[in-house]
Protein backbone atom coordinates (compact mmCIF):
# COMPACT_ATOMS: atom_id res chain seq x y z
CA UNK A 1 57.96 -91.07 117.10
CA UNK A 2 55.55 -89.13 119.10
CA UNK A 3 52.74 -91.39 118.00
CA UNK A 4 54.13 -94.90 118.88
CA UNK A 5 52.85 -97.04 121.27
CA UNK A 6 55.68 -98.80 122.06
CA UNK A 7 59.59 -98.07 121.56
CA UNK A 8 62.30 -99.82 122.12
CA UNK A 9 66.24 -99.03 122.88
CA UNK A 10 69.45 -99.86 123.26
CA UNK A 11 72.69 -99.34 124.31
CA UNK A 12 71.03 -96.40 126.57
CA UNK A 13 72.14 -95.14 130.07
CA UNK A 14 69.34 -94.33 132.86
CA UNK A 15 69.24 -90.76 132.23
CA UNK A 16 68.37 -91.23 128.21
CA UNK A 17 65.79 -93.66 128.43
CA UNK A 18 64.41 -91.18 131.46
CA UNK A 19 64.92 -87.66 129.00
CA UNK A 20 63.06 -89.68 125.73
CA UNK A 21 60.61 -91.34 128.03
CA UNK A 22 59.79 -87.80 129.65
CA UNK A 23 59.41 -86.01 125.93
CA UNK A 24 57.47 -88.51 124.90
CA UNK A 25 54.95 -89.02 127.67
CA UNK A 26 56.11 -92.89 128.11
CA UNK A 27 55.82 -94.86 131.19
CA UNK A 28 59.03 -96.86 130.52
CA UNK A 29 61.50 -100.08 132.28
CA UNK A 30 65.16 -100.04 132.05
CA UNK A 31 68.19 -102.25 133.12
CA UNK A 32 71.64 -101.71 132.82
CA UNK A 33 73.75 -104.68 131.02
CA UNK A 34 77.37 -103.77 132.29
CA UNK A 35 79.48 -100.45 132.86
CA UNK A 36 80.67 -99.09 129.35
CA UNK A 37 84.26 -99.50 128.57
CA UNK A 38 84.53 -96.00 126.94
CA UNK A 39 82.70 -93.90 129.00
CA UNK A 40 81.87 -95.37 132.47
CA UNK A 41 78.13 -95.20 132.09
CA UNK A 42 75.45 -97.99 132.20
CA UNK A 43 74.80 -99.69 129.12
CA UNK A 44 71.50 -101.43 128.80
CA UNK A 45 68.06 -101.79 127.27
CA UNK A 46 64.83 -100.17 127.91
CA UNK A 47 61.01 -100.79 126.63
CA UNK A 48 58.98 -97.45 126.65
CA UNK A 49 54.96 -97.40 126.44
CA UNK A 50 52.22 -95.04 126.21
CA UNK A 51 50.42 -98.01 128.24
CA UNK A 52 51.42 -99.79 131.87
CA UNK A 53 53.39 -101.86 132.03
CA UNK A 54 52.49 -104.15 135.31
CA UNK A 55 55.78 -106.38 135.19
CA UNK A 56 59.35 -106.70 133.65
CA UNK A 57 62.39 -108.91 133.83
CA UNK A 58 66.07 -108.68 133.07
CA UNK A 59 67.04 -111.87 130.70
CA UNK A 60 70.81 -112.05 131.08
CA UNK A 61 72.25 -113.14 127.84
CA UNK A 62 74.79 -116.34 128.11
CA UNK A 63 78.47 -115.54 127.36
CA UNK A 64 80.50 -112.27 127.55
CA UNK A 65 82.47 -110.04 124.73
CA UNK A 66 86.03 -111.63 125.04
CA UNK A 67 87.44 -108.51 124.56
CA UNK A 68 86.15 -106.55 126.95
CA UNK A 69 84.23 -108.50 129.47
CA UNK A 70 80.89 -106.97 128.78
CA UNK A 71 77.33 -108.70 128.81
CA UNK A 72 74.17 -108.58 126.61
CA UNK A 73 70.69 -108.50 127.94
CA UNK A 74 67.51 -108.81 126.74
CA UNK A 75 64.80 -106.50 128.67
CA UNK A 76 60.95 -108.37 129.04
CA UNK A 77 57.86 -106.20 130.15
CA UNK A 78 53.97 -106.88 129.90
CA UNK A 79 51.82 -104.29 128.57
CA UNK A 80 48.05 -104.16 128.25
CA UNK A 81 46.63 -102.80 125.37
CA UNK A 82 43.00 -102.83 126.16
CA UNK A 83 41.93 -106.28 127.20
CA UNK A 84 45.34 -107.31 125.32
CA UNK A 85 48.42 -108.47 127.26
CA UNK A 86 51.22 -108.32 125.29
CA UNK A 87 54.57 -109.59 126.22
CA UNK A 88 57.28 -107.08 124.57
CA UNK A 89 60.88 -107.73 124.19
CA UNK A 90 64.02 -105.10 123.87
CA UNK A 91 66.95 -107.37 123.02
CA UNK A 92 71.21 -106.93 121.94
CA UNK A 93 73.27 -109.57 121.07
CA UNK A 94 76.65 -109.83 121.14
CA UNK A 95 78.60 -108.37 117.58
CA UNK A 96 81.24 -110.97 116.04
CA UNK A 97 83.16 -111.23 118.82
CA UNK A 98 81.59 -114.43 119.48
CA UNK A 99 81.40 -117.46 117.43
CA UNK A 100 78.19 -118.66 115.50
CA UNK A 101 78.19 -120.89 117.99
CA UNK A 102 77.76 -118.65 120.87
CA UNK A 103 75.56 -116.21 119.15
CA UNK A 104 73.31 -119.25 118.63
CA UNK A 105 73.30 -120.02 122.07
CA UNK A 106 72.36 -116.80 122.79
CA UNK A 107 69.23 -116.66 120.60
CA UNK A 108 68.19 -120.05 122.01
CA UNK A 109 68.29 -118.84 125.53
CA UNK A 110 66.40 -115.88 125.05
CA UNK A 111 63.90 -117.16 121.91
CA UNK A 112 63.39 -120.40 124.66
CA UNK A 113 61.99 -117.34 127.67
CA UNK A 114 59.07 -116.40 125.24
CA UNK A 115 57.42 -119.48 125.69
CA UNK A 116 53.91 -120.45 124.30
CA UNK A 117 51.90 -119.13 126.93
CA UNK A 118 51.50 -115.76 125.75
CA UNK A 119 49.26 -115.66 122.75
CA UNK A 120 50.67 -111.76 121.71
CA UNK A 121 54.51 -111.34 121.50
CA UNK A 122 56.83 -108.28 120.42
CA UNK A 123 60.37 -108.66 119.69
CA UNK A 124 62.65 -105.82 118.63
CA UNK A 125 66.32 -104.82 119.34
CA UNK A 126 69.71 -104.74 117.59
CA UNK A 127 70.66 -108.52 116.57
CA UNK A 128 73.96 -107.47 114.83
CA UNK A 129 73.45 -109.70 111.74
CA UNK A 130 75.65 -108.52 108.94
CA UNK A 131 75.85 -111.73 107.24
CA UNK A 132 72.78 -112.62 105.26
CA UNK A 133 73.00 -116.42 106.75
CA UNK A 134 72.72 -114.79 110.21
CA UNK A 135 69.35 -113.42 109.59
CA UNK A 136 68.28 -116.90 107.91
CA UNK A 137 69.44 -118.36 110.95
CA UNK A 138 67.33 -115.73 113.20
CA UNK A 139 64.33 -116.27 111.40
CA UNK A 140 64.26 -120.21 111.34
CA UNK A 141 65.00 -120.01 115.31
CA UNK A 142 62.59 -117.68 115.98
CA UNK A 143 59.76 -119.51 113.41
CA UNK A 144 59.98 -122.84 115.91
CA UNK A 145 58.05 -120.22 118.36
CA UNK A 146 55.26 -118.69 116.01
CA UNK A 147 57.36 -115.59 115.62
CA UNK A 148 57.20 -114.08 112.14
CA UNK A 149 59.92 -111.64 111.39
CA UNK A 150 57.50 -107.77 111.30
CA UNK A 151 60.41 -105.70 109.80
CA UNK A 152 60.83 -108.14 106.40
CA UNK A 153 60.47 -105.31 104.21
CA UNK A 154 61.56 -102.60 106.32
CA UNK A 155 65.49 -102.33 104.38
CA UNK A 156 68.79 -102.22 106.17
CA UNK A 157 69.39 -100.53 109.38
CA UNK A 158 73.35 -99.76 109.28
CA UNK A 159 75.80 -98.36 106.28
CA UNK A 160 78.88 -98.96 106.24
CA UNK A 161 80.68 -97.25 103.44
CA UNK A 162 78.95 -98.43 100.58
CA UNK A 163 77.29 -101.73 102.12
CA UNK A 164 73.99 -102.01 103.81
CA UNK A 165 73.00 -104.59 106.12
CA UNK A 166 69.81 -105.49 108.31
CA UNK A 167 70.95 -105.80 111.92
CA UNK A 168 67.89 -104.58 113.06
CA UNK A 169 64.76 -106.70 113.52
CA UNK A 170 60.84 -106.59 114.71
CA UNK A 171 59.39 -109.91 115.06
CA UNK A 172 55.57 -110.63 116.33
CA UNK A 173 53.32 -113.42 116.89
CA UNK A 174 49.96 -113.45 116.11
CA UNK A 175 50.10 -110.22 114.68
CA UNK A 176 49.75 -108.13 110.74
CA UNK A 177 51.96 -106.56 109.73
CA UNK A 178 50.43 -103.11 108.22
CA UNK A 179 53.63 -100.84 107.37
CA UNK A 180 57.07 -101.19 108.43
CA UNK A 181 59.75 -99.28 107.79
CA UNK A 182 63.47 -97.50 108.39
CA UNK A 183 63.72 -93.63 109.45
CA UNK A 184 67.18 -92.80 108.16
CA UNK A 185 66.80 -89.05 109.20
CA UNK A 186 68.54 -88.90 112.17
CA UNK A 187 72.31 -88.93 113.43
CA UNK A 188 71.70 -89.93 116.80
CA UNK A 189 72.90 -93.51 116.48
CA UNK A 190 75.21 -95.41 114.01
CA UNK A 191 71.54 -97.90 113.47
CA UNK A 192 68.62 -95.94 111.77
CA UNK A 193 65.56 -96.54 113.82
CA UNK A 194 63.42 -99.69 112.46
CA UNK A 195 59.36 -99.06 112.79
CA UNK A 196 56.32 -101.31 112.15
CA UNK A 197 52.76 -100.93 112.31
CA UNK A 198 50.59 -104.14 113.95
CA UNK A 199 47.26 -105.33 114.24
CA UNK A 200 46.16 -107.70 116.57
CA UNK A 201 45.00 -110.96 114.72
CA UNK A 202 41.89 -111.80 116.58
């Protein structure tokens, strides 16, 4: 991990994303989503860089988990990467608590921020699709905008028991895909860390 550019998380409290950022050497950006049910902490999403990162936004996600009241964000910052300016995305959706529907919604809403005005776009974050017509569904809304799903390859991100499923995603635009792949070496999360290697397409 030492050697990426750029890292993404979620479901992370201010003093995480600080302690990683720290070890790491990462300027980073983080906002908060809601208070935690369980344990009273912030819950939100952060984008880490070796770079600057001049500007970020908080993209509140529409709709709320019935159940308990909490909201999804999405977390936008700008990095330069020489004379690139990237626009890099740490997103998490909502689980099945909400419909199709509203999960769609959702995706619009934030797919629709990225806009066409930025040539170089990276998107990455927990999408919680455990139904294979979920991540068909991701992919054709995200393909309207250019943005080619990075992580194909990579495998699934979660186990549960004895099935597998890719909730995890890395999409790009204008960008190769080199390597991409799953670290499942680590017990610090229920997801297994998703990675990609990109080149600019020039």
């Amino acid at each position: 991990m030492k050697e990426a550019d750029i890292i993404l998380l979620q479901e992370m409290n201010e003093e995480g994303v600080d302690k990683i950022a720290k070890s790491l050497e990462c300027n980073y950006v983080y906002y908060p989503a809601s208070i935690h049910t369980h344990h009273g902490k912030n819950f939100g999403n952060a984008v880490l860089a070796k770079m600057q990162i001049p500007d970020s936004q908080k993209i509140v996600l529409p709709y709320q988990n019935p159940k308990n009241g909490q909201k999804r964000i999405a977390v936008r910052a700008t990095i330069v990467i020489n004379d690139y300016k990237v626009l890099v995305y740490s997103v998490h959706t909502e689980t099945f608590w909400l419909s199709s529907r509203q999960r769609g919604v959702q995706l619009d809403y934030f797919v629709n921020n990225t806009g066409n005005e930025s040539k170089y776009v990276i998107i990455g974050g927990d999408f919680n699709t455990m139904a294979p017509k979920s991540v068909v569904n991701l992919v054709k809304r995200f393909g309207r905008f250019g943005l080619e799903r990075a992580s194909k390859s990579a495998g699934p991100t979660v186990e549960i028991g004895v099935f597998r499923f890719a909730m995890d995603h890395i999409f790009a635009r204008n960008m190769t895909v080199l390597e991409t792949g799953v670290w499942s070496e680590t017990k610090a999360s229920d997801h297994s860390p998703l990675w990609a290697v990109l080149r600019f397409d020039r």
